[in-house]
Protein backbone atom coordinates (compact mmCIF):
# COMPACT_ATOMS: atom_id res chain seq x y z
CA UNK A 1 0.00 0.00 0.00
CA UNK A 2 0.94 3.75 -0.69
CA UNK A 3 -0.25 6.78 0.58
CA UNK A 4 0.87 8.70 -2.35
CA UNK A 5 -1.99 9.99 -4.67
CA UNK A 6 -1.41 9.19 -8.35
CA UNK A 7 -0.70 12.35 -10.60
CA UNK A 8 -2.68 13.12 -13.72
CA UNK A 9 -5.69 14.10 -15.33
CA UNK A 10 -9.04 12.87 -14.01
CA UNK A 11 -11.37 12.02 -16.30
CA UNK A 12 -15.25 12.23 -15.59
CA UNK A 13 -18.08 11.20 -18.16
CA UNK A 14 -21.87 12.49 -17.90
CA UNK A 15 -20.33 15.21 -15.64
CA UNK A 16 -23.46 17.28 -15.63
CA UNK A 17 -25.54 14.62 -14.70
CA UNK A 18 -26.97 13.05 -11.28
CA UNK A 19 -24.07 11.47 -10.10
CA UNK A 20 -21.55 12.86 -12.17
CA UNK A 21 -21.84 16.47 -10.81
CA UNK A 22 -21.10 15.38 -7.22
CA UNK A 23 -18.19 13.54 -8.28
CA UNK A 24 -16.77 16.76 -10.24
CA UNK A 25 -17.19 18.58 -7.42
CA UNK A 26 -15.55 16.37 -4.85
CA UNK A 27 -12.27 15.64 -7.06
CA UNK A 28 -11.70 19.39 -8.05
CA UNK A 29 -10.84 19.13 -4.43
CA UNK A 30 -7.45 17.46 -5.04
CA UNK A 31 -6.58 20.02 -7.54
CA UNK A 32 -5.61 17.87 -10.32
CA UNK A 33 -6.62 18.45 -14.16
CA UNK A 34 -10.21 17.50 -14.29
CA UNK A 35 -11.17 16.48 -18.17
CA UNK A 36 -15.30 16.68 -17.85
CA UNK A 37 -17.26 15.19 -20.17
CA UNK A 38 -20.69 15.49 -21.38
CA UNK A 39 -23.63 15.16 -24.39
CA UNK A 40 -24.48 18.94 -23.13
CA UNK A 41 -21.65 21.72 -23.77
CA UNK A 42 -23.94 24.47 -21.97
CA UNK A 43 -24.59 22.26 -18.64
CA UNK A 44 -20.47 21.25 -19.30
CA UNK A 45 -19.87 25.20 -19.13
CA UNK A 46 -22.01 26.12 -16.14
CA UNK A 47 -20.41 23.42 -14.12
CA UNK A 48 -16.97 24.46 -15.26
CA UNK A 49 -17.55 28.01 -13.92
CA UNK A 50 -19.00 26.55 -10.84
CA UNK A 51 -15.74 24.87 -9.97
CA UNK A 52 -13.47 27.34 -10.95
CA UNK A 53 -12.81 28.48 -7.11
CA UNK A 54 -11.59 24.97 -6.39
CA UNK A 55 -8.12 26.45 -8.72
CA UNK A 56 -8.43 23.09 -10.33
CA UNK A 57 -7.85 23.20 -14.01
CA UNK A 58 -10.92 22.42 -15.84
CA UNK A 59 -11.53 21.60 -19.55
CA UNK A 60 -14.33 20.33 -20.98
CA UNK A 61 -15.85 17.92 -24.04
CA UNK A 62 -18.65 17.49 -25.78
CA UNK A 63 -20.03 15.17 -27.22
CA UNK A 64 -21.97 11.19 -27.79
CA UNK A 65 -19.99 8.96 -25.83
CA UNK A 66 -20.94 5.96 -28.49
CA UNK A 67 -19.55 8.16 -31.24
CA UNK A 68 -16.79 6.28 -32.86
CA UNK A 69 -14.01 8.78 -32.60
CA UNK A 70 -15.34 10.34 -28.96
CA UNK A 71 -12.27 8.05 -27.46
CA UNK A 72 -9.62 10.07 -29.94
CA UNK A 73 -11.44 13.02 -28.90
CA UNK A 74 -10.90 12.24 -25.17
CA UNK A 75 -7.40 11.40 -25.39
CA UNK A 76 -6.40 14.78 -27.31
CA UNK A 77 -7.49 16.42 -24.16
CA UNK A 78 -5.38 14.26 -21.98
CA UNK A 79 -2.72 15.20 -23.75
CA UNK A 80 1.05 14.02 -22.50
CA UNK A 81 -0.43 13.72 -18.89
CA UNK A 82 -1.10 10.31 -17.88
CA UNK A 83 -4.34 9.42 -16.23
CA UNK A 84 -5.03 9.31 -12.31
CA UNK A 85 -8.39 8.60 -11.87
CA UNK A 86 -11.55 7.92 -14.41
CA UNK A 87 -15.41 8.23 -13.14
CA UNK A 88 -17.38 6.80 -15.94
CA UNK A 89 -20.88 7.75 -15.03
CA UNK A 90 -22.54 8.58 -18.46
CA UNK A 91 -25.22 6.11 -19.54
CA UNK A 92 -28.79 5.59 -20.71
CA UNK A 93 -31.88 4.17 -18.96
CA UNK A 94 -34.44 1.84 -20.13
CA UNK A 95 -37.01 4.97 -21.10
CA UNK A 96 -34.76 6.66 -22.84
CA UNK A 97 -33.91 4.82 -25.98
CA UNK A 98 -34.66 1.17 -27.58
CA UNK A 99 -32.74 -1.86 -26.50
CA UNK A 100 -30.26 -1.47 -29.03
CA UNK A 101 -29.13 1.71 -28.71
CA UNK A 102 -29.31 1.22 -24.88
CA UNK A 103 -26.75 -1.52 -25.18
CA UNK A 104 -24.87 0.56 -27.74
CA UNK A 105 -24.29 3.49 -25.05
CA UNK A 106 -24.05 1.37 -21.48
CA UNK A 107 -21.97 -1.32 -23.03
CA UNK A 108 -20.32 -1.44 -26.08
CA UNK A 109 -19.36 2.60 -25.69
CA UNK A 110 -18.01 2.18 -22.10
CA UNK A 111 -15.85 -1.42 -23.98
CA UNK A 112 -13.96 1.39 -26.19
CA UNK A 113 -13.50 3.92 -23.72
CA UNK A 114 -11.82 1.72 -21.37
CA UNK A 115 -9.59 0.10 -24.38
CA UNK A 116 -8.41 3.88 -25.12
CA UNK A 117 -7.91 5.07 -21.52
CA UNK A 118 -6.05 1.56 -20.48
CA UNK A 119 -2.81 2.51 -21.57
CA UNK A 120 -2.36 5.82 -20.48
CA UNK A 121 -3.26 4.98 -16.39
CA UNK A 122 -0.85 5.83 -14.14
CA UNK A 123 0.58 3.64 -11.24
CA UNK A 124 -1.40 3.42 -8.67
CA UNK A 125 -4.59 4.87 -11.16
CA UNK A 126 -7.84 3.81 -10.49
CA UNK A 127 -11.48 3.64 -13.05
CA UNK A 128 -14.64 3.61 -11.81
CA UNK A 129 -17.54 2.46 -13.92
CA UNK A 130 -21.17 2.54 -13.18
CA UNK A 131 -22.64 -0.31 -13.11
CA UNK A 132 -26.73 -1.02 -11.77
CA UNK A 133 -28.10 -2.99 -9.09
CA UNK A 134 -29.99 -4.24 -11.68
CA UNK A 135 -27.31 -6.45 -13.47
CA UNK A 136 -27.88 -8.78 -10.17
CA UNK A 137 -31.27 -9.05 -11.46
CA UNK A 138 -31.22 -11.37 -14.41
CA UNK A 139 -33.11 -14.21 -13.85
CA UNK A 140 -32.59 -16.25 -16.64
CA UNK A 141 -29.29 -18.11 -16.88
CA UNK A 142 -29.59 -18.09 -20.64
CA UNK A 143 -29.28 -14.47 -20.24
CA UNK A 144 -26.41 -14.53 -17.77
CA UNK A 145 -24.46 -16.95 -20.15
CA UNK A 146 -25.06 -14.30 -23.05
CA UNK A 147 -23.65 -11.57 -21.63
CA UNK A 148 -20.66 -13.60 -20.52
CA UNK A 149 -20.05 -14.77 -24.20
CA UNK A 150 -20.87 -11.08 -25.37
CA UNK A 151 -18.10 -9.24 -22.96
CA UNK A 152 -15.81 -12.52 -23.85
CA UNK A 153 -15.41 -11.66 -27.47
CA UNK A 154 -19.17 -12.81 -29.46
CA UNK A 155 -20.48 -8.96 -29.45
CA UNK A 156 -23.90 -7.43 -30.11
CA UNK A 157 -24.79 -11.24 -31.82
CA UNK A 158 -24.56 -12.66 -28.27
CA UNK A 159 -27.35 -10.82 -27.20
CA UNK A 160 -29.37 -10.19 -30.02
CA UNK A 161 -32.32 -12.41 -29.18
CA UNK A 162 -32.93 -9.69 -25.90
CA UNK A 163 -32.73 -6.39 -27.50
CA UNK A 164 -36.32 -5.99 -28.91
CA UNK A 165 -37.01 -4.59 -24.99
CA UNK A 166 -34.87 -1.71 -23.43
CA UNK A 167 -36.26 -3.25 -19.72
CA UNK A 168 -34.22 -6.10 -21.31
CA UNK A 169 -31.37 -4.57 -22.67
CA UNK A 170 -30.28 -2.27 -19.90
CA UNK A 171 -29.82 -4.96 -16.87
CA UNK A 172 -28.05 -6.84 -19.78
CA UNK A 173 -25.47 -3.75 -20.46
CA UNK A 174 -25.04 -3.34 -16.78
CA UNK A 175 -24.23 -6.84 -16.29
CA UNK A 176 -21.53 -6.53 -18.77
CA UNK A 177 -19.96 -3.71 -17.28
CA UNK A 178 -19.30 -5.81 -14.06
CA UNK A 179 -17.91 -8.71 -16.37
CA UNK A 180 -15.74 -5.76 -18.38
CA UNK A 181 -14.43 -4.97 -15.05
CA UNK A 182 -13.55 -8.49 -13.97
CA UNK A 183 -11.76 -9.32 -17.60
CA UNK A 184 -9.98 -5.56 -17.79
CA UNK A 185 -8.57 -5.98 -13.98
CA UNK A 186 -5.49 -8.08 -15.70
CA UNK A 187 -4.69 -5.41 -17.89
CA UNK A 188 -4.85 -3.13 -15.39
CA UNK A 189 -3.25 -5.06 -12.76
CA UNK A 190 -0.04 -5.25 -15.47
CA UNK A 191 0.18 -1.10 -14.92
CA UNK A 192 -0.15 -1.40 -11.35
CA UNK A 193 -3.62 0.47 -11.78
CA UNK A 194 -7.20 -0.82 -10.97
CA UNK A 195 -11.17 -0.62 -12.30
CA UNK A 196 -13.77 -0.96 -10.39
CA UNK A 197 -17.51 -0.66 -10.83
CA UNK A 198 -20.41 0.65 -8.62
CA UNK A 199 -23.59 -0.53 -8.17
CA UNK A 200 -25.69 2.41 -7.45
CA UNK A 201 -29.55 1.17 -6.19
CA UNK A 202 -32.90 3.87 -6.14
CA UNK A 203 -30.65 6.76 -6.32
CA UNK A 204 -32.44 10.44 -6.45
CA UNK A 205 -31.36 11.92 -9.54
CA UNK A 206 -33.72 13.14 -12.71
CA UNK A 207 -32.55 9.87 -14.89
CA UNK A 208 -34.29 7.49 -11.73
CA UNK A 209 -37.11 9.90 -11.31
CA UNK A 210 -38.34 9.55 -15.07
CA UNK A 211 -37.98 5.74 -14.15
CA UNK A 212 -39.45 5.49 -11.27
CA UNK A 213 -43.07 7.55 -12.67
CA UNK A 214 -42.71 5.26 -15.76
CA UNK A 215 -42.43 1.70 -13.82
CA UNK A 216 -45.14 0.62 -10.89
CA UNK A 217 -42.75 -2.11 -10.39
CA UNK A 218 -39.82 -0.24 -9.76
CA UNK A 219 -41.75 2.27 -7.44
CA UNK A 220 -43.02 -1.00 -5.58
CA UNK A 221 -39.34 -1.62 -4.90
CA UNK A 222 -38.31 1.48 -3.61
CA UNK A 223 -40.75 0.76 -1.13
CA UNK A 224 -38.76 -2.18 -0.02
CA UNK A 225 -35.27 -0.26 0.68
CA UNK A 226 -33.86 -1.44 4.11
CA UNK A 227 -32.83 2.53 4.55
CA UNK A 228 -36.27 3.56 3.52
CA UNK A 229 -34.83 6.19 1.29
CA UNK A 230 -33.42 7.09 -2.17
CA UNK A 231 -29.78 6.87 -1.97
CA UNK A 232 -28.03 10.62 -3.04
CA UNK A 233 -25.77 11.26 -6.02
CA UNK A 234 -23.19 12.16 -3.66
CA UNK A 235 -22.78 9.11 -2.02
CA UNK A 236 -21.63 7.79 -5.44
CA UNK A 237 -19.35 9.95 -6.06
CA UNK A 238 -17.64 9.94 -2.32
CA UNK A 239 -17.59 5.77 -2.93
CA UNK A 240 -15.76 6.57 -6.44
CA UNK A 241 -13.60 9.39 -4.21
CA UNK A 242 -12.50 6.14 -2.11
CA UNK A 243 -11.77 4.12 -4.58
CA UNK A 244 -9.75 6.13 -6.28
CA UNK A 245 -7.65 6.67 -3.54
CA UNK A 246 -4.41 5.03 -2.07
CA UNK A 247 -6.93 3.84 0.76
CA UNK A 248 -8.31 1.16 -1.90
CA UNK A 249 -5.09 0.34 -3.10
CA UNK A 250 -6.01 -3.72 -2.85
CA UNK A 251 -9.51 -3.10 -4.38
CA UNK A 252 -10.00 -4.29 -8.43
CA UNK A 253 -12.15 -6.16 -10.34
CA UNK A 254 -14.86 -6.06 -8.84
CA UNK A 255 -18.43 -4.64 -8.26
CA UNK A 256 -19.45 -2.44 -5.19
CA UNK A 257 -23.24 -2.49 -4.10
CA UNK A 258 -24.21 0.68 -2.82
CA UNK A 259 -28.30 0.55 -2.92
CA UNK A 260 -28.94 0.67 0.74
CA UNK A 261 -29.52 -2.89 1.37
CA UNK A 262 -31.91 -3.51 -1.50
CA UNK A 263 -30.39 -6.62 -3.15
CA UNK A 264 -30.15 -7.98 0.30
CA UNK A 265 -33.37 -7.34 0.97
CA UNK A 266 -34.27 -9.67 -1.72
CA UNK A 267 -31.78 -12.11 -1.59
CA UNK A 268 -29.41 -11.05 -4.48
């Protein structure tokens, strides 16, 4: 273990949303290059401004995070500097685009980002994806064993046959960020740097909201939180602080529930 904070730019994706604001704000606290990304350059602007006391350097890009070249894009910003720390929170939900596209963004997207920012992590470098409580909800092991063969090298075909339904296709890109995190960790590992994923239950931001008035069911399990509450964006982005800290120096691979007991609750 080291107590010494890996220089470098950090890198944070939907930084204008629910939980990637928080996280923006909490790591312009260490006063390293922030690099924030976003589909909305006005929201990327205000935020920009808002941090601006911190004396962080700030820069910002716009842009589709499934866009072929939006890796390229990312890495002309980085510039020379390696990487320190990467908070990958930009995604789609179920009610906001079809099954395809859903996959497209949450998986496949997240798949080339993390091939591009791999070899520029520095020692000691840590990236944090977001993940969903709801990859622990597949119930079907057909389904399981077509992710696995999709994140193990048989693509969108792997899947295919669950696509027609976003509901579908969104526990099924989650899922595969986990196993992306389990098959990266080696890579990783080989630069002494580490990925992680989170995840995040009922969490309050506009993105769950729209869910929640759009699914009875999922409303019916909010209900059924241990902590009786919504978790906050924040306490994301203070569990992606951690991680990306010398204090989780022996942490990789893995996925981190934070849902406030929910999957316990129902024996996940």
């Amino acid at each position: 273990m080291t107590d010494i904070q890996p220089q470098g730019a950090i890198i944070i994706t939907g930084a204008a949303g629910g939980m990637g604001r928080p996280a923006a704000v909490r790591f312009a606290k260490r006063g390293q290059p922030l690099i924030l990304c976003d589909i909305s350059a006005e929201r990327l602007d205000a935020l920009a401004a808002e941090l601006a006391p911190s004396g962080a350097p700030v820069s910002t890009l716009a842009g589709d995070l499934s866009a072929p070249d939006f890796p390229a894009k990312l890495l002309e910003r980085v510039g020379d500097q390696d990487i320190a720390a990467v908070v990958h929170t930009a995604g789609l939900s179920p009610t906001m685009a079809d099954g395809e596209r859903v996959l497209e963004v949450n998986y496949f997207a997240t798949e080339r980002l993390v091939d591009a920012l791999a070899p520029r992590m520095a020692k000691g470098a840590c990236a944090v994806l977001i993940s969903s409580s709801s990859g622990y909800m597949i119930p079907a092991p057909d389904m399981i064993a077509a992710v696995k063969a999709m994140v193990d090298g048989g693509g969108r075909e792997a899947v295919a046959a669950y696509l027609q339904s976003p509901q579908a296709a969104y526990p099924i890109s989650k899922l595969g960020v986990m196993k992306l995190v389990a098959r990266e960790s080696v890579r990783f590992g080989q630069r002494g740097a580490r990925i992680v994923s989170i995840a995040p239950g009922f969490i309050d931001t506009a993105m769950s909201r729209a869910e929640a008035q759009a699914s009875e069911m999922m409303r019916a399990m909010m209900q059924r939180v241990p902590l009786q509450r919504m978790g906050l964006g924040d306490e994301i982005a203070s569990v992606a602080d951690f991680l990306c800290s010398p204090a989780a120096s022996y942490i990789s691979g893995c996925d981190i529930k934070v849902d406030g007991g929910a999957l316990g609750e129902m024996g996940l």
